[in-house]
PDB file of N, CA and C in Angstrom:
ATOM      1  N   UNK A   1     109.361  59.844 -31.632  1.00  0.00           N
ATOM      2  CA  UNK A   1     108.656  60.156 -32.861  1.00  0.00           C
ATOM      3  C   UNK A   1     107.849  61.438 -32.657  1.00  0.00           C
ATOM      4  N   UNK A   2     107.453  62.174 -33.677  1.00  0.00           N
ATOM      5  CA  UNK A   2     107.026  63.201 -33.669  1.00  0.00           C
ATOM      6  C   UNK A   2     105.757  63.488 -34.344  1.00  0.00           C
ATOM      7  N   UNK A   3     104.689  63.987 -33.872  1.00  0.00           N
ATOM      8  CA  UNK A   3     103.408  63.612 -34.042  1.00  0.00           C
ATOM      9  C   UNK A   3     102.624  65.595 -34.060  1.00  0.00           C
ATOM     10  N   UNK A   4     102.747  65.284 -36.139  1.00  0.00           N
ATOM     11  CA  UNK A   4     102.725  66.669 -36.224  1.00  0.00           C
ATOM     12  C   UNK A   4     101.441  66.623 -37.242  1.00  0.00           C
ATOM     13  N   UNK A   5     100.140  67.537 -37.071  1.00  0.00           N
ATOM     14  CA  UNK A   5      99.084  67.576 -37.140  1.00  0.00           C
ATOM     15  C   UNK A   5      98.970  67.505 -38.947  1.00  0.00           C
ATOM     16  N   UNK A   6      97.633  66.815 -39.519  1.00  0.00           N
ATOM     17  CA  UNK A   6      97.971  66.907 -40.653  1.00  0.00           C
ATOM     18  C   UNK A   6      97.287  67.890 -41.404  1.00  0.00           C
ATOM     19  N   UNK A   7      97.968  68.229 -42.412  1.00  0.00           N
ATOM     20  CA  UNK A   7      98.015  69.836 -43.129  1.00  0.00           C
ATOM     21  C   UNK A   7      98.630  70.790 -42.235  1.00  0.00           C
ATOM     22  N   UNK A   8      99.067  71.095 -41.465  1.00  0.00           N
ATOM     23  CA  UNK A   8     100.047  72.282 -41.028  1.00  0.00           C
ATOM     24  C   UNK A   8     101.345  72.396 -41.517  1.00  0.00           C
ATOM     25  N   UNK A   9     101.624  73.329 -41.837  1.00  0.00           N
ATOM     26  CA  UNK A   9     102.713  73.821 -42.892  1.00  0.00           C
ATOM     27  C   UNK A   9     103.842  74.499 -41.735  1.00  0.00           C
ATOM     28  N   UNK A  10     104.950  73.930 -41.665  1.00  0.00           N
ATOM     29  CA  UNK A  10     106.062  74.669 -40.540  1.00  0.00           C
ATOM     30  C   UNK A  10     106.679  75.411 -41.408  1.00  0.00           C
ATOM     31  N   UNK A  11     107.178  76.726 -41.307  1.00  0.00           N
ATOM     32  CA  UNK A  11     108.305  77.375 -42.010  1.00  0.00           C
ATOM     33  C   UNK A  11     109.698  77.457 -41.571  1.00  0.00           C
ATOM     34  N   UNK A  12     109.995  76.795 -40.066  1.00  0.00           N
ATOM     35  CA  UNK A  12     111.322  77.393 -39.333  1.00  0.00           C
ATOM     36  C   UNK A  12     111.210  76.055 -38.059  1.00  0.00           C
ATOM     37  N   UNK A  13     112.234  75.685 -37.769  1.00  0.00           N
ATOM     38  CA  UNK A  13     112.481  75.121 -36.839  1.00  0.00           C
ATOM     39  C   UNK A  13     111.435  75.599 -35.120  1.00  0.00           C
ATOM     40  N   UNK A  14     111.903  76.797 -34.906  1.00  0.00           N
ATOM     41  CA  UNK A  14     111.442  77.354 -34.262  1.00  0.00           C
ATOM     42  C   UNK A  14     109.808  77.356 -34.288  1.00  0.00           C
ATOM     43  N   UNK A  15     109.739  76.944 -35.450  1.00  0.00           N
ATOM     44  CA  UNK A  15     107.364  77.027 -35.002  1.00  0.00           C
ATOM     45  C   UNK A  15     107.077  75.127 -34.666  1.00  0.00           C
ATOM     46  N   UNK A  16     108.184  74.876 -35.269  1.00  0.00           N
ATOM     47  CA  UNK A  16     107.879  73.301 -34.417  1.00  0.00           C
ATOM     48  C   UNK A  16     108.518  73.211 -33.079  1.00  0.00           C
ATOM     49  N   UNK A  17     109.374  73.750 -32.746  1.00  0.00           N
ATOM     50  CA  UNK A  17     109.515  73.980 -31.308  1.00  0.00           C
ATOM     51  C   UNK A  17     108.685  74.483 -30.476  1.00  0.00           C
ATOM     52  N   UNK A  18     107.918  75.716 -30.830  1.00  0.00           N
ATOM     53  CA  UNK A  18     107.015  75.900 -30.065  1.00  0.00           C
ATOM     54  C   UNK A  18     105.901  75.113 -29.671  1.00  0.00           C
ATOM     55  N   UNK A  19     105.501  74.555 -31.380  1.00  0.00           N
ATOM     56  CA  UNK A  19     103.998  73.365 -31.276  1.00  0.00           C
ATOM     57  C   UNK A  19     104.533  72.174 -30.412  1.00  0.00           C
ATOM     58  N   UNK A  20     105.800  72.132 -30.265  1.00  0.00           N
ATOM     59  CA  UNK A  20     106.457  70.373 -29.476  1.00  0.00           C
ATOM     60  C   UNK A  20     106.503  70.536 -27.656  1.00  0.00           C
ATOM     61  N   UNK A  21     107.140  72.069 -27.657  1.00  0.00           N
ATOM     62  CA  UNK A  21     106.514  72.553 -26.235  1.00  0.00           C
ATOM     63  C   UNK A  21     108.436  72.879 -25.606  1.00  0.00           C
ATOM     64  N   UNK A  22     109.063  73.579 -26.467  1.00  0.00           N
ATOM     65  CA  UNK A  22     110.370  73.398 -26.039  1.00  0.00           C
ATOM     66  C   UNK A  22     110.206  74.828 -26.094  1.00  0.00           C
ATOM     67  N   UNK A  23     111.246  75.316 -25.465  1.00  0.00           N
ATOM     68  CA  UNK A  23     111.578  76.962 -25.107  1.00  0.00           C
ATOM     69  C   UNK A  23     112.553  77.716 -26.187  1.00  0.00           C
ATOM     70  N   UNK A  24     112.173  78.523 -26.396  1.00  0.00           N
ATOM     71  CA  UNK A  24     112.964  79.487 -27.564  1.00  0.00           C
ATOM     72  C   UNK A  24     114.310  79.452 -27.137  1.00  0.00           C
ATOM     73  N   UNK A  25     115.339  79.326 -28.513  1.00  0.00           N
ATOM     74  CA  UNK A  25     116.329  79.568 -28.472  1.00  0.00           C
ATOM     75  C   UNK A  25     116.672  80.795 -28.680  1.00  0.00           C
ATOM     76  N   UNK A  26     117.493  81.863 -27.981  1.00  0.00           N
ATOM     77  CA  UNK A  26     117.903  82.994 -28.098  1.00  0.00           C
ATOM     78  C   UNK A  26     119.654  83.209 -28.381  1.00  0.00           C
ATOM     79  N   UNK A  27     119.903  83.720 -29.513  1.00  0.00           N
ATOM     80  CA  UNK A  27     121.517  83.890 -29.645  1.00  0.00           C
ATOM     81  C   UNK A  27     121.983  84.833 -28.863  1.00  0.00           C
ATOM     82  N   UNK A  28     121.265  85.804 -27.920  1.00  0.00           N
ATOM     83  CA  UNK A  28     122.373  86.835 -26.863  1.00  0.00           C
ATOM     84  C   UNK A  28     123.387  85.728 -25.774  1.00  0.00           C
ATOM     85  N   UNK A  29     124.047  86.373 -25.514  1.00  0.00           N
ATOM     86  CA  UNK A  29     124.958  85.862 -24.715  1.00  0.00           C
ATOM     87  C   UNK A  29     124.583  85.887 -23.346  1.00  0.00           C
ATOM     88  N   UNK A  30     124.884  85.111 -22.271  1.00  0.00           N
ATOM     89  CA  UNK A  30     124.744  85.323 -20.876  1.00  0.00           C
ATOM     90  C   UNK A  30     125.588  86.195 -20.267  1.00  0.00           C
ATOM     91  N   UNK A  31     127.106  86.238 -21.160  1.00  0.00           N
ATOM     92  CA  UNK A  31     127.913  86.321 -20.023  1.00  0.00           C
ATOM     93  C   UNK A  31     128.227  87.891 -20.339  1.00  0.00           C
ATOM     94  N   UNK A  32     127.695  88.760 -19.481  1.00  0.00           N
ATOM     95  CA  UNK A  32     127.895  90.614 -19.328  1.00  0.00           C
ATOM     96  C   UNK A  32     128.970  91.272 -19.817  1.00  0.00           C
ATOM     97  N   UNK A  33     130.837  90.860 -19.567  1.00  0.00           N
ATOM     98  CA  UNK A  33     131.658  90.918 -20.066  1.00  0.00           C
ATOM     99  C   UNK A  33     131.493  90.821 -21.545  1.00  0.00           C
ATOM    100  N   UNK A  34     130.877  89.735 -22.201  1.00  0.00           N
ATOM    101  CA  UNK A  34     131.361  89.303 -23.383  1.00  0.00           C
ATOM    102  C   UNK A  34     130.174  90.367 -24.387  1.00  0.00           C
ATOM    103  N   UNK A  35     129.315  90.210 -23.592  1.00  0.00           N
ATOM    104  CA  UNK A  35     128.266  90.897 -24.095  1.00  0.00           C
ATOM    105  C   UNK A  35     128.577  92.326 -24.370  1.00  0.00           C
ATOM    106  N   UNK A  36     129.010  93.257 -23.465  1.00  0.00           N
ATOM    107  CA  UNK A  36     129.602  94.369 -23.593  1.00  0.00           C
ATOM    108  C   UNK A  36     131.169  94.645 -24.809  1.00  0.00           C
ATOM    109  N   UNK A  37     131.275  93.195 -25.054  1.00  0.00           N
ATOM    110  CA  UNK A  37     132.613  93.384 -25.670  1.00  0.00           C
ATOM    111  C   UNK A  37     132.049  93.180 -27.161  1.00  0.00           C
ATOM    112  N   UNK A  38     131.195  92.107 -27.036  1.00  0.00           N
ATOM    113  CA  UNK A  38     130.327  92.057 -28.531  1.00  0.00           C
ATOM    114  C   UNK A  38     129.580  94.056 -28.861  1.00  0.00           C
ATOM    115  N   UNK A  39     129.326  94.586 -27.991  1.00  0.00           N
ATOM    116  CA  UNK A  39     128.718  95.424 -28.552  1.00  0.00           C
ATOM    117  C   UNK A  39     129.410  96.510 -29.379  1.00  0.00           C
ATOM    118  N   UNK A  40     130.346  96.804 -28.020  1.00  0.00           N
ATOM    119  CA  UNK A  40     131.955  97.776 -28.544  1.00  0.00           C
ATOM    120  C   UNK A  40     132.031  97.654 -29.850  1.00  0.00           C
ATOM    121  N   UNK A  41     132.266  96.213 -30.227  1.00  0.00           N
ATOM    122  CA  UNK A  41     132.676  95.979 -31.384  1.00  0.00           C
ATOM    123  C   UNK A  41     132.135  96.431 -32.381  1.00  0.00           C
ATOM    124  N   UNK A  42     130.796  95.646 -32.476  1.00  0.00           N
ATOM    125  CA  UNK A  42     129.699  95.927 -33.586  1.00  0.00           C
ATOM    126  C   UNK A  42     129.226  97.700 -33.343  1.00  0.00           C
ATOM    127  N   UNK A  43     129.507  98.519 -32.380  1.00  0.00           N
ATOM    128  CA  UNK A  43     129.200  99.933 -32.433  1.00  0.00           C
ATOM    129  C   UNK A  43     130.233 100.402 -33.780  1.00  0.00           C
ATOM    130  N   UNK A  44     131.170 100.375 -33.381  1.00  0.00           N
ATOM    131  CA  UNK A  44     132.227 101.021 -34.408  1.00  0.00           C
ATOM    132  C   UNK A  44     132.547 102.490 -34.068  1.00  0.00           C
ATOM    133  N   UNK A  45     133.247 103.187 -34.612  1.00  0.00           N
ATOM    134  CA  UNK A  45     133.362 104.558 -34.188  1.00  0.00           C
ATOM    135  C   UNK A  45     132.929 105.312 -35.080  1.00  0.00           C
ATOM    136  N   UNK A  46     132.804 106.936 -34.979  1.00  0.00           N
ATOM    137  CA  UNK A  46     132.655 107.512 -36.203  1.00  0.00           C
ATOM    138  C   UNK A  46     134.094 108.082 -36.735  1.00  0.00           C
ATOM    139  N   UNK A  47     134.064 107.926 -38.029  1.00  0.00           N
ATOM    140  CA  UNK A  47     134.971 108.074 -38.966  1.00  0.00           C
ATOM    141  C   UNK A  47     135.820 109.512 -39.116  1.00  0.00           C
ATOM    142  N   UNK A  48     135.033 110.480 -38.247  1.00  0.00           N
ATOM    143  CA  UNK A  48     135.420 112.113 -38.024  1.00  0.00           C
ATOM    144  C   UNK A  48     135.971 112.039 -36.554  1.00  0.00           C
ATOM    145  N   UNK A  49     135.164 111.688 -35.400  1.00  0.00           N
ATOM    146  CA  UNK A  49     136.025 112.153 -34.675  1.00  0.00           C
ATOM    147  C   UNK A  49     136.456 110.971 -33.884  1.00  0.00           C
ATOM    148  N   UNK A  50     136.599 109.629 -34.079  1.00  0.00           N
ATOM    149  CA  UNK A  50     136.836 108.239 -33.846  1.00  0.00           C
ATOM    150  C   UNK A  50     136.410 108.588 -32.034  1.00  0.00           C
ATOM    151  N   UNK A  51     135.375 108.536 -31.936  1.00  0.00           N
ATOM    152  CA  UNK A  51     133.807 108.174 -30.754  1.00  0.00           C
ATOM    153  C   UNK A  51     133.238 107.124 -30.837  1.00  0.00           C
ATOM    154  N   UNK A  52     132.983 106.687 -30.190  1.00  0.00           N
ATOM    155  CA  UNK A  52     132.046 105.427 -30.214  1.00  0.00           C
ATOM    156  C   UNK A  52     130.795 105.700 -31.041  1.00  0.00           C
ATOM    157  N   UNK A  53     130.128 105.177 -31.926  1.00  0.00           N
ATOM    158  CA  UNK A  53     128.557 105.327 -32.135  1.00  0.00           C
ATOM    159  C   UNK A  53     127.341 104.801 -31.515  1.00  0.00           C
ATOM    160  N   UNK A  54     126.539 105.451 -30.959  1.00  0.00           N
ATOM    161  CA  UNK A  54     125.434 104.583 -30.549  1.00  0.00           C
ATOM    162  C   UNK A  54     124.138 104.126 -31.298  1.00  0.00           C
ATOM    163  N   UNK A  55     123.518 102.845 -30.609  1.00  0.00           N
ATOM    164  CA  UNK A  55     122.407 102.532 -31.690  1.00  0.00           C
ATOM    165  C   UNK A  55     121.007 103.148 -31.270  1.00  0.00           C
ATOM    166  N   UNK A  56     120.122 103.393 -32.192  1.00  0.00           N
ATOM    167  CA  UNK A  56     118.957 104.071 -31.364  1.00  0.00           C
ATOM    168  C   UNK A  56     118.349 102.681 -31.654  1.00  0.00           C
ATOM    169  N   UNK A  57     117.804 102.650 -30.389  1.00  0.00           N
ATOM    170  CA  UNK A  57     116.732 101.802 -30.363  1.00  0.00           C
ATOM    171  C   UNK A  57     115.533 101.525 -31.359  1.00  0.00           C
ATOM    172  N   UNK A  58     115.217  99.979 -31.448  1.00  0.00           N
ATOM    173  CA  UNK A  58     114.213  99.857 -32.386  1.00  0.00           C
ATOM    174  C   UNK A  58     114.807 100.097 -33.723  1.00  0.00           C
ATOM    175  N   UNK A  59     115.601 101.058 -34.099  1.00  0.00           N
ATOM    176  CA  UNK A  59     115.836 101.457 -35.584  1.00  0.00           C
ATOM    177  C   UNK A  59     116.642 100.739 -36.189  1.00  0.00           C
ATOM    178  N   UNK A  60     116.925 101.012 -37.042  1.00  0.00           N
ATOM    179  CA  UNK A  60     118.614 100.343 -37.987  1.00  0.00           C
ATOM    180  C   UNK A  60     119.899 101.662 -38.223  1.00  0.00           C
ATOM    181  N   UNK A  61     119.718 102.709 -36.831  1.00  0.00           N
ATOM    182  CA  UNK A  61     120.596 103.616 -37.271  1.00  0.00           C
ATOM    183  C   UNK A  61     121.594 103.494 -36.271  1.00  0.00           C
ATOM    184  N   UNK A  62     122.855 103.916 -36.685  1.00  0.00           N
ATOM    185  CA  UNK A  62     123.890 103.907 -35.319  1.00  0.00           C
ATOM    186  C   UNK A  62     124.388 105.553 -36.106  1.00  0.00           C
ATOM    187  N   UNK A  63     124.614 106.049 -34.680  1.00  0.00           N
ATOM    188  CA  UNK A  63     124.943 107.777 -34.859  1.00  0.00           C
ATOM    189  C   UNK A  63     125.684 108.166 -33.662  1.00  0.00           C
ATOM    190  N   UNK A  64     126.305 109.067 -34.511  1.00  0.00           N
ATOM    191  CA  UNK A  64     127.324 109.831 -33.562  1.00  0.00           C
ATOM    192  C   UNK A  64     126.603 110.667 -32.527  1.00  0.00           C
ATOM    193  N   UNK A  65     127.203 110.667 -31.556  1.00  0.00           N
ATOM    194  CA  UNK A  65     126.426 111.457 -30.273  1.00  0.00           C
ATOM    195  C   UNK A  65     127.217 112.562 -30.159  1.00  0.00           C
ATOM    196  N   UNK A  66     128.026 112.707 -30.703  1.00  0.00           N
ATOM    197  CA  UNK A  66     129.733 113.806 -29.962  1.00  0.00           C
ATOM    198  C   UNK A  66     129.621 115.098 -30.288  1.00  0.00           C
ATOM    199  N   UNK A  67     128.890 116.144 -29.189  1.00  0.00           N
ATOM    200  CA  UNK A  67     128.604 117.451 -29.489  1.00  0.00           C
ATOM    201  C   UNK A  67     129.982 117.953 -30.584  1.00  0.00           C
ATOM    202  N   UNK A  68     130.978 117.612 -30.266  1.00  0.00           N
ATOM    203  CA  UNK A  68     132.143 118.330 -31.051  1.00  0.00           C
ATOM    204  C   UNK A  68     132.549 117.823 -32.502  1.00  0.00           C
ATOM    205  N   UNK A  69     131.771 116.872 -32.679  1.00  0.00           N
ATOM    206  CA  UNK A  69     131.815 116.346 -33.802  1.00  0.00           C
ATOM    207  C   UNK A  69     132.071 116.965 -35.132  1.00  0.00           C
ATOM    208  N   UNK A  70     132.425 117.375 -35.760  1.00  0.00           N
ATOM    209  CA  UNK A  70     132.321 117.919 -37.071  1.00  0.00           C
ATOM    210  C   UNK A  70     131.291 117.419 -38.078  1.00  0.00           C
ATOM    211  N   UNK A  71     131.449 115.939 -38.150  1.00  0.00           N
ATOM    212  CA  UNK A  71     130.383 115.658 -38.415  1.00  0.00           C
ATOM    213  C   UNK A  71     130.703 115.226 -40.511  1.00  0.00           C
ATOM    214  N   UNK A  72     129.559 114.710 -41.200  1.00  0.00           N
ATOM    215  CA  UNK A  72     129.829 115.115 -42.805  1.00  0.00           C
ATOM    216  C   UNK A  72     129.865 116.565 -43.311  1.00  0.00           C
ATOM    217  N   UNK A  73     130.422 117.151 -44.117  1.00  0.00           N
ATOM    218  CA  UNK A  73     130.688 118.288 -44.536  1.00  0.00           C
ATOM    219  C   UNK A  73     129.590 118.233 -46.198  1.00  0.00           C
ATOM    220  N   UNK A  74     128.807 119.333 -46.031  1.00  0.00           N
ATOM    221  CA  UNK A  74     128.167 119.584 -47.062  1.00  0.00           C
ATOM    222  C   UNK A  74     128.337 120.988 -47.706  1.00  0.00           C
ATOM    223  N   UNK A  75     128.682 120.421 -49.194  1.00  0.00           N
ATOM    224  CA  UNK A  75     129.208 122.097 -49.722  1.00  0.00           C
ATOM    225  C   UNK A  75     128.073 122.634 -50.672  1.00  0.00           C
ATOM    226  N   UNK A  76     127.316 123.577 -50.864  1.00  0.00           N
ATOM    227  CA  UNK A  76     126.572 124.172 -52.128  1.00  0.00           C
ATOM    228  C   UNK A  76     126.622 125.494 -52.420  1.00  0.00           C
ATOM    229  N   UNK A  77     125.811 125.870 -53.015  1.00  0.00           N
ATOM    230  CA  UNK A  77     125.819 127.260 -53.901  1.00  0.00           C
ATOM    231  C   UNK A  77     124.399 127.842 -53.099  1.00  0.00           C
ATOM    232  N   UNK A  78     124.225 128.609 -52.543  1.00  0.00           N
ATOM    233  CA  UNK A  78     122.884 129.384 -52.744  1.00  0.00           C
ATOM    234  C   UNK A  78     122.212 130.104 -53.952  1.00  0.00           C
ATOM    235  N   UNK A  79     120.915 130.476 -53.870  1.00  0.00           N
ATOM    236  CA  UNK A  79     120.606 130.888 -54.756  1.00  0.00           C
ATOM    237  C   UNK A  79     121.025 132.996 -55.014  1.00  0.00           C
ATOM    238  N   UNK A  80     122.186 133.335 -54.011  1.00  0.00           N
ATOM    239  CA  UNK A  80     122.975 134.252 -54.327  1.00  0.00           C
ATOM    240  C   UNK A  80     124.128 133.854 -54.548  1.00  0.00           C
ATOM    241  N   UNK A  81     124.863 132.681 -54.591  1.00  0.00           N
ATOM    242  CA  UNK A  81     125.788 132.356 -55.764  1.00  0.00           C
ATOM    243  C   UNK A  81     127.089 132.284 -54.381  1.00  0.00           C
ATOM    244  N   UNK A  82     126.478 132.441 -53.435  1.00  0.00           N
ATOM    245  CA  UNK A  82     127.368 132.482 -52.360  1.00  0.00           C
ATOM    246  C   UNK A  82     127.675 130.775 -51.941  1.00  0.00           C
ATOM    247  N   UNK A  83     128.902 130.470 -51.693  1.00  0.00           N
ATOM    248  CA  UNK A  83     129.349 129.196 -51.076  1.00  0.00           C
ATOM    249  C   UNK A  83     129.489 129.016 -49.551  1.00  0.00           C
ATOM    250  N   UNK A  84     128.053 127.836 -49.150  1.00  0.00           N
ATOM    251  CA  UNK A  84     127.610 127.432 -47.717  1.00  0.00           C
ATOM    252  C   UNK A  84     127.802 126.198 -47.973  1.00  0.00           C
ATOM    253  N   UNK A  85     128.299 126.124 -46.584  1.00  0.00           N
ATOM    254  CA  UNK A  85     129.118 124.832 -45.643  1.00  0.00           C
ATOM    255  C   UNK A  85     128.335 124.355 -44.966  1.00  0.00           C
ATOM    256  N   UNK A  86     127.763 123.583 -45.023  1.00  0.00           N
ATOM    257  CA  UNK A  86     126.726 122.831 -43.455  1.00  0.00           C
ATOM    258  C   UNK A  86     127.617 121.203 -43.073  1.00  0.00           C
ATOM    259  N   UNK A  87     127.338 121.378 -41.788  1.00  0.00           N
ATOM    260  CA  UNK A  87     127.509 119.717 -41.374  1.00  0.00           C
ATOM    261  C   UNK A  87     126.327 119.359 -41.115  1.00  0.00           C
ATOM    262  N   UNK A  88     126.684 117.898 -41.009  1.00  0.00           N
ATOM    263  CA  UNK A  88     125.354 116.782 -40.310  1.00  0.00           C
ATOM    264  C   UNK A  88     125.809 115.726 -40.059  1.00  0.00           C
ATOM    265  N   UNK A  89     125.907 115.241 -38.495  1.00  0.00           N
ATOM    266  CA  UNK A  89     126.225 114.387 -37.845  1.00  0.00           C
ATOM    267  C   UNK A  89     125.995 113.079 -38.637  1.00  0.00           C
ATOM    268  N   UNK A  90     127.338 112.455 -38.286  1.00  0.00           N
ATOM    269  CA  UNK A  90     127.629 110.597 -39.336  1.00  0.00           C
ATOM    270  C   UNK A  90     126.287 109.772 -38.774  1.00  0.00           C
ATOM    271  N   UNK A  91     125.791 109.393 -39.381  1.00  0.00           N
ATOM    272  CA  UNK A  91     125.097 108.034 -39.191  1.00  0.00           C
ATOM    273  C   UNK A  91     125.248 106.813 -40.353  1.00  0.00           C
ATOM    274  N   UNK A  92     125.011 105.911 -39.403  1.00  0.00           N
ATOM    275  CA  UNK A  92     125.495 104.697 -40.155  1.00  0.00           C
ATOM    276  C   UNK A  92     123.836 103.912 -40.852  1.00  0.00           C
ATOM    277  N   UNK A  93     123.910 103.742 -42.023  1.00  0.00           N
ATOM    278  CA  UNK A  93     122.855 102.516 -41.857  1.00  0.00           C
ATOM    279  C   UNK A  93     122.716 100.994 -41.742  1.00  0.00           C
ATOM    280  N   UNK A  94     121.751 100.267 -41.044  1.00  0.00           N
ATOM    281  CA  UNK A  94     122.176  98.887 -40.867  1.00  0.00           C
ATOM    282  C   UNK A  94     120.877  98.106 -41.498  1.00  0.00           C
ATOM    283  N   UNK A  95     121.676  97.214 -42.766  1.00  0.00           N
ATOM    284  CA  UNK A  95     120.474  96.574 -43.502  1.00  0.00           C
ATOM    285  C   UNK A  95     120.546  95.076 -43.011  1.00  0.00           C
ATOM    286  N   UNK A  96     119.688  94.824 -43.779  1.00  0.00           N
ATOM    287  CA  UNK A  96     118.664  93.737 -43.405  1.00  0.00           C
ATOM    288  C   UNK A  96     119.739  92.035 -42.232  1.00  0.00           C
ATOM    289  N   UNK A  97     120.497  91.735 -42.484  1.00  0.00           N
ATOM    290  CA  UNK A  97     121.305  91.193 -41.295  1.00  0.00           C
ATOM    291  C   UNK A  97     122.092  91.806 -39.877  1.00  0.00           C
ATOM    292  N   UNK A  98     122.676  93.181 -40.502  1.00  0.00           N
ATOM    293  CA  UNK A  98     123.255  93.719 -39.231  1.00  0.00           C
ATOM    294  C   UNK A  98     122.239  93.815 -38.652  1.00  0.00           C
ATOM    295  N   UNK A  99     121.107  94.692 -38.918  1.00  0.00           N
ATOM    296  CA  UNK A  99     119.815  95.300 -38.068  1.00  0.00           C
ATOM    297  C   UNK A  99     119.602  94.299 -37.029  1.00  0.00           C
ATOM    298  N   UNK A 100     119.495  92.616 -37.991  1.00  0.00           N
ATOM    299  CA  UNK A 100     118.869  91.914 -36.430  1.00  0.00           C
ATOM    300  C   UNK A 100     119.616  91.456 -35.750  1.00  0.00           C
ATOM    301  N   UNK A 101     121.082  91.880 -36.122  1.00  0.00           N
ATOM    302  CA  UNK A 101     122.616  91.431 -34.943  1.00  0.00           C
ATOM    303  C   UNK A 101     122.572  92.532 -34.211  1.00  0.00           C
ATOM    304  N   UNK A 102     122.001  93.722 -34.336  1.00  0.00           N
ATOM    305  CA  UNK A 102     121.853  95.214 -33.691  1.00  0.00           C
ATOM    306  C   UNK A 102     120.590  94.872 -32.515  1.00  0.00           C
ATOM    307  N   UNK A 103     119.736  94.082 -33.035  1.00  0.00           N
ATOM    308  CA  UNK A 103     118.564  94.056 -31.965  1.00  0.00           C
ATOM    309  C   UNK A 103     118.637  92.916 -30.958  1.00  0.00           C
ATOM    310  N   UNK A 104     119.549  92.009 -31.805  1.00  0.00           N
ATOM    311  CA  UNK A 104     120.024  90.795 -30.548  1.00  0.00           C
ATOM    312  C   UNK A 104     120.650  91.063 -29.464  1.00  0.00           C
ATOM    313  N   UNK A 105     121.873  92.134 -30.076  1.00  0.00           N
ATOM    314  CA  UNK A 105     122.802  92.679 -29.218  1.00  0.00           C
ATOM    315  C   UNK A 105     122.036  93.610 -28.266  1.00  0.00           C
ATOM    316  N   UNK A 106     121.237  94.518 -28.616  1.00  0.00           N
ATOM    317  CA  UNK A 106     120.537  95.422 -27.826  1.00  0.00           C
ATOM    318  C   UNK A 106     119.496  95.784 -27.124  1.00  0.00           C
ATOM    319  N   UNK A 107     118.873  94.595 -27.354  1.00  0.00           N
ATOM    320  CA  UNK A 107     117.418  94.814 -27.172  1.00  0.00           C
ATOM    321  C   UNK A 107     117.269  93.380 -26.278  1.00  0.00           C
TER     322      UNK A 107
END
């Protein structure tokens, strides 16, 4: 039986685990192989020069590292009417579920 204080409000499994005295469950993997193979995966490549992407830490961004990259292509007009080309390296964004499959995996 379970002997849980009265008026305390639990929101998650996990805060009665802690108050009961049991150890956090963590979804990373143990095993190094698999772990490395989970990451591969979830990196993905970039779409220009098919590279691996890496994740920066802490963030929700995964970006191309590949000096040779080409990268996205941006076309405009200046204000002499002349047509400029810029790139800027792919980045990916990762919302609100990938991000914390990005920090499980990485962190």
């Amino acid at each position: 039986m379970l002997n849980i204080p009265d008026g305390k409000t639990y929101y998650s499994f996990a805060d009665i685990a802690k108050d009961i005295g049991l150890k956090p469950v963590t979804k990373k993997t143990t095993d190094k192989k698999k772990l490395e193979s989970q990451q591969r995966k979830f990196l993905g490549t970039c779409p220009y020069c098919h590279q691996q992407l890496k994740y920066i830490s802490n963030t929700n961004v995964l970006t191309c590292i590949n000096d040779k990259c080409s990268g996205e292509k941006r076309e405009f007009t200046n204000k002499d009417g002349e047509k400029v080309i810029k790139t800027k390296p792919y980045n990916k964004i990762l919302y609100s579920k990938s991000a914390v499959i990005a920090d499980t995996l990485f962190n």
